[in-house]
Protein backbone atom coordinates (compact mmCIF):
# COMPACT_ATOMS: atom_id res chain seq x y z
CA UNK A 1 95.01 100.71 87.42
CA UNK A 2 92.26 99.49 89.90
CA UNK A 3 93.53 98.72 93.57
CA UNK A 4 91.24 97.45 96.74
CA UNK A 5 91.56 96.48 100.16
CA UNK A 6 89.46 94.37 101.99
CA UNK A 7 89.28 92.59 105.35
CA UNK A 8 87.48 89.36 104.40
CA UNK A 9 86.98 87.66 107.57
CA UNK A 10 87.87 84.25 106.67
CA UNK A 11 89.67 84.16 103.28
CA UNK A 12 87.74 80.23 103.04
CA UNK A 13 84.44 81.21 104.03
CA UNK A 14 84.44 84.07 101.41
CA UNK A 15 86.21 82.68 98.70
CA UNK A 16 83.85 82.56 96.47
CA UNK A 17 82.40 85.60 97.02
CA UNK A 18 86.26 87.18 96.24
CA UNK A 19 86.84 85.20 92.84
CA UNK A 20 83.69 86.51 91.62
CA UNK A 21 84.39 89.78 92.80
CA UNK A 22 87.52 89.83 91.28
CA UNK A 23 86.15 89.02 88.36
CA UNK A 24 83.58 91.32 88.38
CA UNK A 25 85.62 94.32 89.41
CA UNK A 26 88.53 94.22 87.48
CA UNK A 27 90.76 94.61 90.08
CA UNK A 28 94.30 94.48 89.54
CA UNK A 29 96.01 94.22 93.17
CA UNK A 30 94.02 93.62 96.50
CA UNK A 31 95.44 93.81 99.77
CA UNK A 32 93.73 91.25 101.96
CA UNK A 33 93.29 91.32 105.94
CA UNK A 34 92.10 88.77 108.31
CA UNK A 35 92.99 85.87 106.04
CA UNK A 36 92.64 83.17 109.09
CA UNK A 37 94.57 80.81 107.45
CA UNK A 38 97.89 79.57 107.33
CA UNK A 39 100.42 80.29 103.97
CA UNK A 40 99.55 76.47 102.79
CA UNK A 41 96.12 77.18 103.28
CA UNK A 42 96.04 80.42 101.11
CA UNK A 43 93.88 79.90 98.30
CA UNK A 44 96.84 80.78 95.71
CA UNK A 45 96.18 78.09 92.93
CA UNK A 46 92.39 79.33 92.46
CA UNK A 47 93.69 83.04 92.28
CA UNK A 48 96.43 81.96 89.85
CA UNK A 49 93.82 80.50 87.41
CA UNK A 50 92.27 83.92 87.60
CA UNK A 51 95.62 85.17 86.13
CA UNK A 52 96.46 86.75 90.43
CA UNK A 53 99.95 86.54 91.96
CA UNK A 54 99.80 86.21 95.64
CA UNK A 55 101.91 87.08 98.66
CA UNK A 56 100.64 85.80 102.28
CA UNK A 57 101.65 86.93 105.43
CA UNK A 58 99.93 83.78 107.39
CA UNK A 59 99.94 81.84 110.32
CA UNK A 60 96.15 80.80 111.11
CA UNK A 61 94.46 82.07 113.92
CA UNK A 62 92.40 85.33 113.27
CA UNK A 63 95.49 87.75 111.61
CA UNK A 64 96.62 86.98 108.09
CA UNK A 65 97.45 89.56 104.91
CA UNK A 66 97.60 89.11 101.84
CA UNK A 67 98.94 90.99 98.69
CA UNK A 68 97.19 89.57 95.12
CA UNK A 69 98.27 90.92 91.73
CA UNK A 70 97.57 90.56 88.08
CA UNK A 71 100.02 93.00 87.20
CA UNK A 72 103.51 91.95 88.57
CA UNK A 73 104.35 90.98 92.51
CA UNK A 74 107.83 91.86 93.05
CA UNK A 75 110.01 92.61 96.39
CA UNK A 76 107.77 91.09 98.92
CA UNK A 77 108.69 91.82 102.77
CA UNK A 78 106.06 89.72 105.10
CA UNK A 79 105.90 91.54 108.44
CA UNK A 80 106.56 94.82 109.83
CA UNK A 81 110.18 95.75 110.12
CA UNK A 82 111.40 96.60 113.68
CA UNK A 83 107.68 95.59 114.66
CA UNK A 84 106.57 95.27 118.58
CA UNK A 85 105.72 91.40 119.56
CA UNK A 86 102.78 90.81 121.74
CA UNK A 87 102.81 87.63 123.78
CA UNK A 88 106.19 86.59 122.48
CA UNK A 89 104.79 86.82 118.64
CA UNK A 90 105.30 89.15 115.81
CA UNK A 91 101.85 88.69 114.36
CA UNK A 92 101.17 88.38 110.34
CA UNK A 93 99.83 91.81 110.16
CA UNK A 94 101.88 93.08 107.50
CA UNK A 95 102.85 92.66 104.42
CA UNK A 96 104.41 94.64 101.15
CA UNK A 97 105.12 94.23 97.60
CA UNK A 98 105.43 96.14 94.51
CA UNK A 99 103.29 95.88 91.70
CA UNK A 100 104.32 97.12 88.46
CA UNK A 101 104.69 100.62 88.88
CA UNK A 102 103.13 100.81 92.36
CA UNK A 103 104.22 99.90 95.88
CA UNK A 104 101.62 98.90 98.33
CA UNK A 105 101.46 97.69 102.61
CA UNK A 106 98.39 95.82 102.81
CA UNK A 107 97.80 96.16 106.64
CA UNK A 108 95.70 95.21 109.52
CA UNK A 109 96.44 96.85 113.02
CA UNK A 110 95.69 95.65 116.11
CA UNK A 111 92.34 96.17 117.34
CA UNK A 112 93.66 97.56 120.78
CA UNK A 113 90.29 95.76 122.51
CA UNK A 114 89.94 97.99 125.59
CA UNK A 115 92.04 101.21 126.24
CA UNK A 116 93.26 100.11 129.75
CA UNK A 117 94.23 96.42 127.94
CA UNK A 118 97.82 95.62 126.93
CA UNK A 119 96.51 95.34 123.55
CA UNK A 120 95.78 98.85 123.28
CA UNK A 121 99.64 99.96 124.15
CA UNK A 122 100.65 97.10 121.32
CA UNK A 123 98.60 98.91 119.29
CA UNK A 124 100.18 102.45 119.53
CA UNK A 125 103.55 100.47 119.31
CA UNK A 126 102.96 98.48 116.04
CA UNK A 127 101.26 102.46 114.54
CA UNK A 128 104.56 103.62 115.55
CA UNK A 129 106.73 101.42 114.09
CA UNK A 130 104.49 101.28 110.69
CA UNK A 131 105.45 104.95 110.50
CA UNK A 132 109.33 104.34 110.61
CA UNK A 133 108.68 101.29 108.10
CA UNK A 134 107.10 103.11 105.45
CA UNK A 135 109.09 106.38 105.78
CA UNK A 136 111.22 106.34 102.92
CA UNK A 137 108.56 104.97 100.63
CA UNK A 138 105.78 108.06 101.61
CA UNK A 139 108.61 110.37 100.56
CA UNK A 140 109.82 108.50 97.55
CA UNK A 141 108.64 109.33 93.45
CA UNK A 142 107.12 106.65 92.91
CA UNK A 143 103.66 105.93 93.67
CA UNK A 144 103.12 104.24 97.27
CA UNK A 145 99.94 103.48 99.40
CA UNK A 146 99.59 101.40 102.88
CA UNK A 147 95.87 99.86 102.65
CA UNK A 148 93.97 97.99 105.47
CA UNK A 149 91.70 97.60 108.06
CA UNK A 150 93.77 100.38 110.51
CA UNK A 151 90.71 99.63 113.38
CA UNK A 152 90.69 103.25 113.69
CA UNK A 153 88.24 105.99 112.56
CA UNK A 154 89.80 108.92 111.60
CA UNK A 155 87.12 111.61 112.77
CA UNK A 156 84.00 111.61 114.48
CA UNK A 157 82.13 111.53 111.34
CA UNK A 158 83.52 107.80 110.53
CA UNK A 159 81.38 106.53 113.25
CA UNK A 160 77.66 106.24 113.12
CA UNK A 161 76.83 107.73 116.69
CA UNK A 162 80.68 109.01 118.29
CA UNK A 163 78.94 109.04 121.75
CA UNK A 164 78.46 105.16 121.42
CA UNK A 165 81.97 104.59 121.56
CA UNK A 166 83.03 106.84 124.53
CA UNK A 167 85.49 105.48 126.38
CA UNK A 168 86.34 103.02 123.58
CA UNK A 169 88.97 102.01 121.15
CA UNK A 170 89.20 103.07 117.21
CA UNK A 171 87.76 107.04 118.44
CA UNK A 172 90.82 107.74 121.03
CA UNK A 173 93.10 110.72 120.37
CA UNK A 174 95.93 108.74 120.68
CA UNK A 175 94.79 106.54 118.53
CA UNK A 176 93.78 108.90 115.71
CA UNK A 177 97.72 111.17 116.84
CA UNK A 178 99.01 107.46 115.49
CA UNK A 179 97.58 108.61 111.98
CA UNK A 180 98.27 111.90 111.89
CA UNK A 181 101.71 110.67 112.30
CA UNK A 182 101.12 108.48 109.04
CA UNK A 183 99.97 111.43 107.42
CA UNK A 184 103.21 113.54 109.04
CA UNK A 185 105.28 111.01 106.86
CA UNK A 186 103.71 112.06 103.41
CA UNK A 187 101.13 110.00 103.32
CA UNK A 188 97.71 111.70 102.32
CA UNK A 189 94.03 109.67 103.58
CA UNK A 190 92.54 109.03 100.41
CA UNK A 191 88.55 109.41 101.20
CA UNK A 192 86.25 107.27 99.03
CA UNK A 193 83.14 108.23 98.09
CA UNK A 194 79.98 106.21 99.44
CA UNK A 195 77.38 104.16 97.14
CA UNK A 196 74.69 105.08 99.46
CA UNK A 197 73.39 107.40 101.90
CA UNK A 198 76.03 109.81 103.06
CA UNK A 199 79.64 108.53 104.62
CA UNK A 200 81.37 105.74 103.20
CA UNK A 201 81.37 103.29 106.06
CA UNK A 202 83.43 100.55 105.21
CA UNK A 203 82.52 98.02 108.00
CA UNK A 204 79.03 97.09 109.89
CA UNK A 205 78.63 94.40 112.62
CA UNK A 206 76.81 91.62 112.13
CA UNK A 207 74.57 92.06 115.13
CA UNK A 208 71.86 94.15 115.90
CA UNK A 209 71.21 94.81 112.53
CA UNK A 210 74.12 96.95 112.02
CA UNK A 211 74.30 96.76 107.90
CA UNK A 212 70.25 97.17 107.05
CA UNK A 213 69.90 100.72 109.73
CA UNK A 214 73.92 101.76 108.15
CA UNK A 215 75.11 101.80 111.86
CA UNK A 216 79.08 101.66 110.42
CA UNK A 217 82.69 102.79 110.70
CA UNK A 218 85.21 104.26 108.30
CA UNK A 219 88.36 102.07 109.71
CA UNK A 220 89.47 100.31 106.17
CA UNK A 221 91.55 103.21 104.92
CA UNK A 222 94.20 103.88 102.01
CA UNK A 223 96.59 106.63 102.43
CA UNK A 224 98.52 106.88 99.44
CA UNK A 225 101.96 109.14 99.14
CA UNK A 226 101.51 112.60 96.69
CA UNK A 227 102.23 110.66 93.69
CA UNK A 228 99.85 107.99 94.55
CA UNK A 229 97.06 110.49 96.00
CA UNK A 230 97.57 112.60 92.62
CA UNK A 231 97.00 109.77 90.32
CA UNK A 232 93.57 108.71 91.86
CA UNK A 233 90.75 109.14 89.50
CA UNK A 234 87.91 107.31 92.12
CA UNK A 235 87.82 106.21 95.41
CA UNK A 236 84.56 104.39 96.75
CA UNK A 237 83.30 101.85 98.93
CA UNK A 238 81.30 98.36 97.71
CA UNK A 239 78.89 98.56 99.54
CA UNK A 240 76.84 95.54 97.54
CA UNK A 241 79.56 93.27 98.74
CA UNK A 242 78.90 93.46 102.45
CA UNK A 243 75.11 92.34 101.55
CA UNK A 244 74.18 88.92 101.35
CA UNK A 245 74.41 85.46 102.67
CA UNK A 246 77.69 84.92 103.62
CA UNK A 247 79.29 88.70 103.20
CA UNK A 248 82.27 89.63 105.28
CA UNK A 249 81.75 92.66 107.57
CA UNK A 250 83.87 94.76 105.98
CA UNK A 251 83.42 95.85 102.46
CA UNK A 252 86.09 96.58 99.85
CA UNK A 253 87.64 99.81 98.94
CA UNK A 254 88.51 100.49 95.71
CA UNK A 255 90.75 102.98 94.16
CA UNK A 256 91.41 103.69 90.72
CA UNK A 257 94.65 105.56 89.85
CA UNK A 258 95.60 106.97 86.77
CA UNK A 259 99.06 106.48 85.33
């Protein structure tokens, strides 16, 4: 069983880019982040003639989430139980389902912007309350992951140069407490390996030439429970999606499982 996550910037801009990726890869569930689009927007009828279920979490704007499936999409919950608001709003940030014999989170936390900014505090809030959400699942038998862009980098290794970002969000020990608390819960970081050079980066800004000199982050992450972490066979990053015209910034992380 093949399962990815990927924060595609703009599920309209890249949609061609993810049918033919889907096709390619032989994927059978992908958690999406950063849809910008509302749920009539959602591209569902050209997933569904790929043979793809999908669940949306949508509202426009920049948030959005997404679970796809070819193999069953059962028990859907959009949001994040007993999840913080910010400006009035429980954003689209969250959203789970289980597929066939696996239960998944596809997830995209708050990006915090500044430590000394509201958002930041939101952000340790909504980490806080995914912990309580996904609880019983981590502990559960069966197999159970929470994928998505978490804007964090686990250890100073996931950045390119850690004394770029001093003083900044994703790096902060808070930040980084919020997921050891994740893995406190039963929930294991499952590492994938890189298709080039050294770390497996999973995201590169678009400026400054960010993707050609590999100045990335590790913040798309998967941390699966033990029977989920057990079962993996691979983990790795696609890199080739993040090149070319049009590419998101992110690339997708794939994990096969064997069950």
């Amino acid at each position: 069983m093949r399962i990815a996550t990927w924060n595609v910037n703009s599920i309209t801009a890249r949609l061609p880019r993810l049918l033919a990726w889907l096709e390619s890869s032989g994927t059978d569930v992908l958690c999406v982040q950063e849809t910008k689009c509302t749920a009539e927007q959602f591209p569902a009828a050209e997933l569904r003639e790929l043979g793809y279920e999908s669940a949306v979490n949508a509202t426009g704007r920049w948030n959005g989430v997404a679970v796809v499936s070819r193999v069953g999409l059962d028990d859907v919950v959009r949001g994040l139980p007993g999840g913080p608001e910010y400006e009035g709003v429980q954003e689209p940030r969250a959203i789970s389902a289980t597929c066939g014999p696996v239960r998944v989170w596809s997830v995209y936390v708050p990006n915090g912007r500044e430590v000394a900014h509201d958002h930041y505090a939101y952000k340790l809030r909504w980490l806080e309350a995914l912990k309580g959400a996904v609880a019983e699942d981590a502990a559960g038998p069966r197999p159970f992951a929470v994928l998505g862009d978490f804007n964090i980098a686990p250890t100073d290794e996931d950045v390119f140069d850690r004394s770029l970002f001093e003083g900044s969000t994703h790096v902060t020990e808070p930040e980084r407490a919020a997921l050891e608390g994740l893995r406190g819960a039963g929930l294991a970081d499952v590492v994938p390996r890189p298709l080039k050079y050294d770390h497996p980066y999973t995201y590169w800004d678009y400026r400054q030439l960010c993707f050609p000199k590999n100045r990335g982050m590790r913040i798309d992450l998967v941390y699966g429970n033990e029977p989920f972490a057990s079962a993996v066979g691979d983990s790795y990053v696609d890199r080739e999606e993040r090149k070319g015209k049009g590419a998101s910034d992110h690339a997708p992380v794939v994990v096969d499982l064997k069950l």
